[in-house]
PDB file of N, CA and C in Angstrom:
ATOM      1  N   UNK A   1     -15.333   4.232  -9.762  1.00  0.00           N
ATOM      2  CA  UNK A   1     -15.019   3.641  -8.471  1.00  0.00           C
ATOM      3  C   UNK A   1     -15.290   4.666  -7.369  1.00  0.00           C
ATOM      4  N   UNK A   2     -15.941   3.707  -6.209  1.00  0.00           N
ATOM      5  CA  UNK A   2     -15.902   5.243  -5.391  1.00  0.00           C
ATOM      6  C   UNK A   2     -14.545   5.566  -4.464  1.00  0.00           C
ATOM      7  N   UNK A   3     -14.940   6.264  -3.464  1.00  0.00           N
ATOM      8  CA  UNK A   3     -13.604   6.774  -2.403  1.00  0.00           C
ATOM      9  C   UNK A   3     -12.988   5.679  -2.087  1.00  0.00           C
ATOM     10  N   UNK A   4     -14.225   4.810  -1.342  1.00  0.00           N
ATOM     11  CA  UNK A   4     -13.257   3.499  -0.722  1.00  0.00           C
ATOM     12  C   UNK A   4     -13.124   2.859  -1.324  1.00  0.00           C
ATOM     13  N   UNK A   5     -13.686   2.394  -2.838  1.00  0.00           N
ATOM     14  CA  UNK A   5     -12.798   1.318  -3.095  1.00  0.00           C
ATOM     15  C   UNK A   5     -11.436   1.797  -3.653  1.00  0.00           C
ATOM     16  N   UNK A   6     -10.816   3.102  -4.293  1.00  0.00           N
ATOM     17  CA  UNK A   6      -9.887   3.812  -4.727  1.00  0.00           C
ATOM     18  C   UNK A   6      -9.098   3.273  -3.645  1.00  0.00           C
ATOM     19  N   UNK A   7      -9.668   3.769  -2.268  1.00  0.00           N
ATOM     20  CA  UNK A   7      -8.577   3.632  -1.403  1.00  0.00           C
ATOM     21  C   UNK A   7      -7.977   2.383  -0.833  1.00  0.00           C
ATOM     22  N   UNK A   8      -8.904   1.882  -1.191  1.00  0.00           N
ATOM     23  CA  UNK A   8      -8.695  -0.136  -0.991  1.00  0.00           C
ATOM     24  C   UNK A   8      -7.670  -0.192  -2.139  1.00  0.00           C
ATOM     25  N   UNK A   9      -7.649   0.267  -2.978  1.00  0.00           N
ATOM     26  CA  UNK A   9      -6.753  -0.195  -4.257  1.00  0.00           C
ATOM     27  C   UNK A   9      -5.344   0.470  -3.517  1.00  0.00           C
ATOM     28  N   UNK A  10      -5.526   1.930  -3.016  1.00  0.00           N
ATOM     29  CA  UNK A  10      -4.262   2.841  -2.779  1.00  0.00           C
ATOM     30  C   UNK A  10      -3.464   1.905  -1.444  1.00  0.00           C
ATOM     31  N   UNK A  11      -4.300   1.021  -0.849  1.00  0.00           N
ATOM     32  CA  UNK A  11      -3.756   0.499   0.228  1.00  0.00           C
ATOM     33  C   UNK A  11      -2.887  -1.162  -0.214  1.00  0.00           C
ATOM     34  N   UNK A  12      -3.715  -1.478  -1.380  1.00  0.00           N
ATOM     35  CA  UNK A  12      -2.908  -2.474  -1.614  1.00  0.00           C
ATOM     36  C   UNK A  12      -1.224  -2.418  -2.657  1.00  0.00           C
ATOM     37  N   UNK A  13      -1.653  -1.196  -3.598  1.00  0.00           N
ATOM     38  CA  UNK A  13      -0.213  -0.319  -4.122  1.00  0.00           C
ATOM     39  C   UNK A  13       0.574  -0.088  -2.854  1.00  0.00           C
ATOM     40  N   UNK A  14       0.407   0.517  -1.727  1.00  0.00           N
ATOM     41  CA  UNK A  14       1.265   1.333  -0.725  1.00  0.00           C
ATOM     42  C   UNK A  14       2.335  -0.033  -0.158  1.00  0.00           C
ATOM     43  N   UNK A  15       3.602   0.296  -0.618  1.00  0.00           N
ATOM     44  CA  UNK A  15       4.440  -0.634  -0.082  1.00  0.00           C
ATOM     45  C   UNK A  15       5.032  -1.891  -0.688  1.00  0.00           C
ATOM     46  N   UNK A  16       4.179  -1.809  -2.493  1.00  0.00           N
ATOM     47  CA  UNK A  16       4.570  -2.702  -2.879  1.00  0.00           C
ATOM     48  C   UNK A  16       5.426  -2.145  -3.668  1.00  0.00           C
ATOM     49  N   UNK A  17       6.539  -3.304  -4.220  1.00  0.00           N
ATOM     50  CA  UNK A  17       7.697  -2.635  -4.875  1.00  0.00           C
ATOM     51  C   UNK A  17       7.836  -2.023  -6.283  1.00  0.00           C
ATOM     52  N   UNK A  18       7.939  -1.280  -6.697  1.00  0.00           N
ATOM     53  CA  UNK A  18       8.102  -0.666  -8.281  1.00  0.00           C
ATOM     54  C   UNK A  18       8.844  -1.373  -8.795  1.00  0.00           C
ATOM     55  N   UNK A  19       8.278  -1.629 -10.353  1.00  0.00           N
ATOM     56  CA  UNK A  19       9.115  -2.575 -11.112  1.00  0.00           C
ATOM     57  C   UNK A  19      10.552  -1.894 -11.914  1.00  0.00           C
ATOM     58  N   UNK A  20      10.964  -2.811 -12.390  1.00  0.00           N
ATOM     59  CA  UNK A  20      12.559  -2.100 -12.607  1.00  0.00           C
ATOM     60  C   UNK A  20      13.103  -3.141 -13.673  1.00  0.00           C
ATOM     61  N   UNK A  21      14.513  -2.643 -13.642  1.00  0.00           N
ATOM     62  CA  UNK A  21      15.107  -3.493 -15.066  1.00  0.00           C
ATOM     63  C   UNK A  21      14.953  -5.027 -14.154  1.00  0.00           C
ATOM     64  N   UNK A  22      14.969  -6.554 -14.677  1.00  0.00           N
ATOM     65  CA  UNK A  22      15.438  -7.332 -14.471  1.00  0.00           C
ATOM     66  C   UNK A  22      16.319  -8.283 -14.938  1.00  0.00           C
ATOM     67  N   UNK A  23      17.355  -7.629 -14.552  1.00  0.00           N
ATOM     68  CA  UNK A  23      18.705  -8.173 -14.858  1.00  0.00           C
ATOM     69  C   UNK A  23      18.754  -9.617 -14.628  1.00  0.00           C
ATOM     70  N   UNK A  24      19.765 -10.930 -15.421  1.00  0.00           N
ATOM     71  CA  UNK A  24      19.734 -12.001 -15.418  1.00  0.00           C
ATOM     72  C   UNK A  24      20.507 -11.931 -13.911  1.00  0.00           C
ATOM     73  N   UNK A  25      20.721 -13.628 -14.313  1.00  0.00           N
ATOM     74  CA  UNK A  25      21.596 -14.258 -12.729  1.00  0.00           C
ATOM     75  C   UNK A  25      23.048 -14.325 -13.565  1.00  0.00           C
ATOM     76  N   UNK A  26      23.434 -14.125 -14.773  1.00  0.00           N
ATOM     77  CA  UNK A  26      24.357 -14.340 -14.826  1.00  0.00           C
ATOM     78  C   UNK A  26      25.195 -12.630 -15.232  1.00  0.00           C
ATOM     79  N   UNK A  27      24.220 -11.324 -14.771  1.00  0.00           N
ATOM     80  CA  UNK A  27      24.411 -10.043 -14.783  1.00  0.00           C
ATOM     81  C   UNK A  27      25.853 -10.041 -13.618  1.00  0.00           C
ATOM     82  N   UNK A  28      26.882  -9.846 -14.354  1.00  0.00           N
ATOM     83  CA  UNK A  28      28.520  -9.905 -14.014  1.00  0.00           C
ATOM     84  C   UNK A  28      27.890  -8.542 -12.866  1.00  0.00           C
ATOM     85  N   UNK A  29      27.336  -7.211 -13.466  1.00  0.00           N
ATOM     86  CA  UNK A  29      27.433  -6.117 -13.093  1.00  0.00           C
ATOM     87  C   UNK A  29      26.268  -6.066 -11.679  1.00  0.00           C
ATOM     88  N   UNK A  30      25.513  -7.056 -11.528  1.00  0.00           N
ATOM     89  CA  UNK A  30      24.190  -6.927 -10.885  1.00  0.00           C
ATOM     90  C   UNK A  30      23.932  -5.717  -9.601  1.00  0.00           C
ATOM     91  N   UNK A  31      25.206  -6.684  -8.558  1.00  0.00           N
ATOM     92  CA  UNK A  31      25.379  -6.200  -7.528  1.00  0.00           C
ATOM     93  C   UNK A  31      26.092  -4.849  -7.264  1.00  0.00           C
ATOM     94  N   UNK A  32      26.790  -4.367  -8.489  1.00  0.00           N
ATOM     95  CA  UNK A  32      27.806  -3.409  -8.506  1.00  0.00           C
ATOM     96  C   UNK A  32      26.873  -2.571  -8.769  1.00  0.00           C
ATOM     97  N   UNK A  33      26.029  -2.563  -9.596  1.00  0.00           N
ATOM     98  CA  UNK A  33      25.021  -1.848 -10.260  1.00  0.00           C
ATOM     99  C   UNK A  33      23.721  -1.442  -8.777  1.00  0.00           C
ATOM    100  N   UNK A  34      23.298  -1.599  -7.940  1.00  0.00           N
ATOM    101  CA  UNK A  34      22.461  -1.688  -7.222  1.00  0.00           C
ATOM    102  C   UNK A  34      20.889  -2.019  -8.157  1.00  0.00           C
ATOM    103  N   UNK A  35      21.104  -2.657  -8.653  1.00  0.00           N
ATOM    104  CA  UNK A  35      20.194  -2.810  -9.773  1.00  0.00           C
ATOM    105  C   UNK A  35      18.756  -3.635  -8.875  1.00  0.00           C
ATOM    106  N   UNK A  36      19.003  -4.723  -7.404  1.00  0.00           N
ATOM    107  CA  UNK A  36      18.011  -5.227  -6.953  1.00  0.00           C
ATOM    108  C   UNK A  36      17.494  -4.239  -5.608  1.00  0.00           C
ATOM    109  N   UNK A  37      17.970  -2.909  -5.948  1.00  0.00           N
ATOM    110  CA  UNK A  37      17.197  -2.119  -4.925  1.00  0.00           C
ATOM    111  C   UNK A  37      16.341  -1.671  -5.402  1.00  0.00           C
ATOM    112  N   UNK A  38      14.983  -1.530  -4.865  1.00  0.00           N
ATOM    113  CA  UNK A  38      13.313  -1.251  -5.620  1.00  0.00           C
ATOM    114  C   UNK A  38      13.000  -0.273  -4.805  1.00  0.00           C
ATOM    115  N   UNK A  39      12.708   0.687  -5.099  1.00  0.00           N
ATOM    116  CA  UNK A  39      11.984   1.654  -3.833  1.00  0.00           C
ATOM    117  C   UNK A  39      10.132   0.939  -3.892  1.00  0.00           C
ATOM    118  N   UNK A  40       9.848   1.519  -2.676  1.00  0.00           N
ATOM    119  CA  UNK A  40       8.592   0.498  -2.103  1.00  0.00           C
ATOM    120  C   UNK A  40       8.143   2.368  -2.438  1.00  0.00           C
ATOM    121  N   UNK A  41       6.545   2.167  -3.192  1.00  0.00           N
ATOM    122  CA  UNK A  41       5.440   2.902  -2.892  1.00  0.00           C
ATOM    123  C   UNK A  41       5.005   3.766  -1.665  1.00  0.00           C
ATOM    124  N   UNK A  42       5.072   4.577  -1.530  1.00  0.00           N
ATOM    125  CA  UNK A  42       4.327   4.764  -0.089  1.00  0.00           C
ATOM    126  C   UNK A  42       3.094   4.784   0.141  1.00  0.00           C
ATOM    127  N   UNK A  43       2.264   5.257   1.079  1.00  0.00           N
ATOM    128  CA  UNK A  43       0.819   5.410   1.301  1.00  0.00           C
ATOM    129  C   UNK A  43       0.486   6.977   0.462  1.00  0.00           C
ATOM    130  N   UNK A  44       1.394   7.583   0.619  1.00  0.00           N
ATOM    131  CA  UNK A  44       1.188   9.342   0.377  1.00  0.00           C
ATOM    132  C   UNK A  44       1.393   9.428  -1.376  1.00  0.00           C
ATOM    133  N   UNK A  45       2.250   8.715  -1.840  1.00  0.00           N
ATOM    134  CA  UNK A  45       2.241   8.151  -3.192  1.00  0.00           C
ATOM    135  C   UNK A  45       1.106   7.394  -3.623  1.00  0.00           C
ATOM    136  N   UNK A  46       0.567   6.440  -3.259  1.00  0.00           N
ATOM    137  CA  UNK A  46      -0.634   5.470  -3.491  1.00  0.00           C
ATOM    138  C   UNK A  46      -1.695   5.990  -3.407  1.00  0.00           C
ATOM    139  N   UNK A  47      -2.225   7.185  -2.672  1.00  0.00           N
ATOM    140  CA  UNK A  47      -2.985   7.961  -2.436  1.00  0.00           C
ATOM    141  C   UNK A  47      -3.635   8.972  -3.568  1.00  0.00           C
ATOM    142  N   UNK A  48      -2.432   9.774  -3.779  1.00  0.00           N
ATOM    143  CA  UNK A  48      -2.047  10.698  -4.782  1.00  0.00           C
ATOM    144  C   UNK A  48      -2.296  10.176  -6.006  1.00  0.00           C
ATOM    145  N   UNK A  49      -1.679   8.736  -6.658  1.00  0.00           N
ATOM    146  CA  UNK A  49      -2.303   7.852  -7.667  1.00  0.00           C
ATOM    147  C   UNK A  49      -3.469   7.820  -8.119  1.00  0.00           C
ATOM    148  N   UNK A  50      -4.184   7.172  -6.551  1.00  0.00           N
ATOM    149  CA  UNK A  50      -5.930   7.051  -6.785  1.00  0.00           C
ATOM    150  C   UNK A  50      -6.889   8.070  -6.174  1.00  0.00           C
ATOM    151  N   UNK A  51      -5.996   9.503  -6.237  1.00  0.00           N
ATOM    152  CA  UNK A  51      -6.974  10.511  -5.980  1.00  0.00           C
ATOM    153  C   UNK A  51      -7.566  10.467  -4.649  1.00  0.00           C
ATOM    154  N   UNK A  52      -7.256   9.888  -3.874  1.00  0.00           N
ATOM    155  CA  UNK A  52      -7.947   9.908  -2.402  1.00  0.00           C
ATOM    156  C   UNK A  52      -6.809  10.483  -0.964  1.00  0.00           C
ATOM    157  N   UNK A  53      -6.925  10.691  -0.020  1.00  0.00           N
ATOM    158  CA  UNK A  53      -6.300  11.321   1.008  1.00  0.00           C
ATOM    159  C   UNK A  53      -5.560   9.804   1.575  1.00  0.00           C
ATOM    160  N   UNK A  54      -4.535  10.662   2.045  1.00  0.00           N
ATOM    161  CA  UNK A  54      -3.483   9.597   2.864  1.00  0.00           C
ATOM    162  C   UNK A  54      -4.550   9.224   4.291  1.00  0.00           C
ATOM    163  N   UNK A  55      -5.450   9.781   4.672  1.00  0.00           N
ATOM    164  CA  UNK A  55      -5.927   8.954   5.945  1.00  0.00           C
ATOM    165  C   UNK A  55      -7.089   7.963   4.973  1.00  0.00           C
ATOM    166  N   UNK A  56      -7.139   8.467   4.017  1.00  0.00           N
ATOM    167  CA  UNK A  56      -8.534   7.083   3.613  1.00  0.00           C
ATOM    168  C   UNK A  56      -7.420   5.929   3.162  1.00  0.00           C
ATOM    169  N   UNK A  57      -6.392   6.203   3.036  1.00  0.00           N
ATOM    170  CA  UNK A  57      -5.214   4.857   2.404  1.00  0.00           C
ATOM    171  C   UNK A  57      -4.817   3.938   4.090  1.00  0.00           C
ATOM    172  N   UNK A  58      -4.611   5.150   4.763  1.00  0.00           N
ATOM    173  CA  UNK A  58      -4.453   4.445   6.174  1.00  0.00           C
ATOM    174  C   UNK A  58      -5.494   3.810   6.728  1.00  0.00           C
ATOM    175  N   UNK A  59      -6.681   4.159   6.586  1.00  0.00           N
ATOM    176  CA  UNK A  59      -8.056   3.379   7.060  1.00  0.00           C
ATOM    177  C   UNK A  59      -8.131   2.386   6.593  1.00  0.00           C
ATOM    178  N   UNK A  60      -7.840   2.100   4.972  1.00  0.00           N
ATOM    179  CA  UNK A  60      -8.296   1.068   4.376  1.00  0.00           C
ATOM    180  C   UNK A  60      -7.229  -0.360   4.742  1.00  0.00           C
ATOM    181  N   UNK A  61      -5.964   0.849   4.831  1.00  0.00           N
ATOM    182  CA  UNK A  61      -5.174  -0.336   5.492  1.00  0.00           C
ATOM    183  C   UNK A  61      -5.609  -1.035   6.471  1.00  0.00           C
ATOM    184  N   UNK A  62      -5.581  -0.763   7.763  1.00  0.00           N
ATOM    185  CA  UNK A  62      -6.200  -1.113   8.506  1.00  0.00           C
ATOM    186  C   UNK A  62      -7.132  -2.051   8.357  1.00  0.00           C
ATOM    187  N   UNK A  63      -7.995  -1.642   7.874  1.00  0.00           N
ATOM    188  CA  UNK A  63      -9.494  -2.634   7.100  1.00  0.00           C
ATOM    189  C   UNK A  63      -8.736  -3.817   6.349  1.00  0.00           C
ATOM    190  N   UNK A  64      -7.658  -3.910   5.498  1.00  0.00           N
ATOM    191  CA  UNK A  64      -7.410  -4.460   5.094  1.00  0.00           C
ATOM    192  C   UNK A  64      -6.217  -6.159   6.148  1.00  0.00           C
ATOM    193  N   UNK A  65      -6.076  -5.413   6.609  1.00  0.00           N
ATOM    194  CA  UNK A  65      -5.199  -6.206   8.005  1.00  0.00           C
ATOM    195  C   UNK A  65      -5.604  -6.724   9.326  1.00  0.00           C
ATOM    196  N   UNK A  66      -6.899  -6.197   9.169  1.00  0.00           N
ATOM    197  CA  UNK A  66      -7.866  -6.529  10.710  1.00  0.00           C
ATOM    198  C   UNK A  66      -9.025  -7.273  10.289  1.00  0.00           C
ATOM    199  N   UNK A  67      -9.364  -6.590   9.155  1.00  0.00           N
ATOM    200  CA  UNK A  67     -11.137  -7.033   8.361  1.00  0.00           C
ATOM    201  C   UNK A  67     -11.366  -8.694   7.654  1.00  0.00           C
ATOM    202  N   UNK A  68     -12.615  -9.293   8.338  1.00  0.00           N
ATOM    203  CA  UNK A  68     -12.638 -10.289   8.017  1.00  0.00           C
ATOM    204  C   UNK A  68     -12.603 -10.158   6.255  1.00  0.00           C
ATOM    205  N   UNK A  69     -12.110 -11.343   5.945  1.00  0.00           N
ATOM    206  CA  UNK A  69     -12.433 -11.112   3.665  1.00  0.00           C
ATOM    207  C   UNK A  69     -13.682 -10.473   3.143  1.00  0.00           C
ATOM    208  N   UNK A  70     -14.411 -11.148   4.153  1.00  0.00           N
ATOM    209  CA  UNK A  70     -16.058 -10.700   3.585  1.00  0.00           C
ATOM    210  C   UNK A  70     -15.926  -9.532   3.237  1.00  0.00           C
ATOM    211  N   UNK A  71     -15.860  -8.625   4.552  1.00  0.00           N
ATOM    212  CA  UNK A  71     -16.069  -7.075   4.693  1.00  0.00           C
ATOM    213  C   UNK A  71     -15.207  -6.550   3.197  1.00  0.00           C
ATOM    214  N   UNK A  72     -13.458  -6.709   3.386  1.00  0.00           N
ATOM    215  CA  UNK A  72     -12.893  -6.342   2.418  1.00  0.00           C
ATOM    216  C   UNK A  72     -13.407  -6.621   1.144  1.00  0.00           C
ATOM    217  N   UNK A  73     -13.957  -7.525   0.813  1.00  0.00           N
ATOM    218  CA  UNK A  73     -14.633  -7.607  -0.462  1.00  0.00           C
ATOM    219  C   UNK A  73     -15.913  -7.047  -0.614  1.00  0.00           C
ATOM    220  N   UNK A  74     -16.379  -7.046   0.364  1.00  0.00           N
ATOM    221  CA  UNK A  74     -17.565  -5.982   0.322  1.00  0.00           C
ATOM    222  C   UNK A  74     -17.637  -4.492  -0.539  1.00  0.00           C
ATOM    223  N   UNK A  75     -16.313  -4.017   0.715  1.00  0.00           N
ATOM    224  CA  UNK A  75     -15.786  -2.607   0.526  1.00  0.00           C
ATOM    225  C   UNK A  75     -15.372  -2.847  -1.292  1.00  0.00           C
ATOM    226  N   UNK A  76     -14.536  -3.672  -1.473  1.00  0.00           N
ATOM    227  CA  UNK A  76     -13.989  -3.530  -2.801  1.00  0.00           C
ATOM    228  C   UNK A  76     -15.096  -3.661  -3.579  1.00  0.00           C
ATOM    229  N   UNK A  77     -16.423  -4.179  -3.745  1.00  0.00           N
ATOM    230  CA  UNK A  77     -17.262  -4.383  -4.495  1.00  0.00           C
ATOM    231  C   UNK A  77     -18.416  -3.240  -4.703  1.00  0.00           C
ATOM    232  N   UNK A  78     -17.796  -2.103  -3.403  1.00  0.00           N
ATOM    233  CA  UNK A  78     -18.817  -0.813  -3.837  1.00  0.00           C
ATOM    234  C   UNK A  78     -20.067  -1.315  -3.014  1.00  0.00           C
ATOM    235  N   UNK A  79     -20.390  -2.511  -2.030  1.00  0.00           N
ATOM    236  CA  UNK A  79     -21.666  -2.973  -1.484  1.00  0.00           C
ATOM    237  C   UNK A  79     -21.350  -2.138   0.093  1.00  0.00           C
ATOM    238  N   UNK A  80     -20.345  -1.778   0.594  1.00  0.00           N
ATOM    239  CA  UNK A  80     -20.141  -0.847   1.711  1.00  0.00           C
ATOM    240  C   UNK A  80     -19.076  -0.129   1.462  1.00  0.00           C
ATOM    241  N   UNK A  81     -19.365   1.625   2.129  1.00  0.00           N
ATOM    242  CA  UNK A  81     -18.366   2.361   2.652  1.00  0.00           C
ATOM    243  C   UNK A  81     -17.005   2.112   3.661  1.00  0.00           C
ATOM    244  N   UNK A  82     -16.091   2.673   3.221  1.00  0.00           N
ATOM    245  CA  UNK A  82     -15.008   2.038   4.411  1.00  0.00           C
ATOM    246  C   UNK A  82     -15.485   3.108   5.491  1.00  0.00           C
ATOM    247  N   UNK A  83     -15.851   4.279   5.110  1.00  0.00           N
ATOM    248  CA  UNK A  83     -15.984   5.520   6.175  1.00  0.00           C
ATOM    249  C   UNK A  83     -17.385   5.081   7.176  1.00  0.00           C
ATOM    250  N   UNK A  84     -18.325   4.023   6.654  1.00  0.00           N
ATOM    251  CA  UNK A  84     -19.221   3.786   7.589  1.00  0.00           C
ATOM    252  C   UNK A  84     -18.871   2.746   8.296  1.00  0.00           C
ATOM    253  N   UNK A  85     -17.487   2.076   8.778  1.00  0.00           N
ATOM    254  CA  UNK A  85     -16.657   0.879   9.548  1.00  0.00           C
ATOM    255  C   UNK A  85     -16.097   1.529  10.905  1.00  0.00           C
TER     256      UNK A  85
END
């Protein structure tokens, strides 16, 4: 994979939640337990993952939140650079 698509990947990890035990609905202890608090990924974490710098995770974000689908699938398909956007 190259830079940008790594970082297209690091941008869609950044912020999503880490998985964890999932306790039933009828878990007596659930709430006592803080058991439905998830820590969220960061960008500087997501980065670090896929080997690329926290500003190529922030770019791609970006790209990813502004950029028509095309482009983003572009980028993800290795047919364009995010650094030439």
């Amino acid at each position: 994979m190259s830079e940008s698509q790594r970082a297209m990947v690091a941008a869609k990890l950044a912020n999503m939640q880490r998985g964890g035990d999932r306790p039933s609905d009828s878990d007596v202890n659930f709430d006592s337990a803080n058991l439905h608090i998830r820590n969220e990924v960061s960008q500087s974490e997501a980065a670090d993952m896929l080997n690329v710098s926290t500003r190529s995770v922030a770019s791609a974000a970006k790209l990813r939140d502004n950029a028509p689908p095309e482009l983003q699938q572009a980028v993800e398909h290795g047919a364009v650079s995010a650094h030439r956007l």
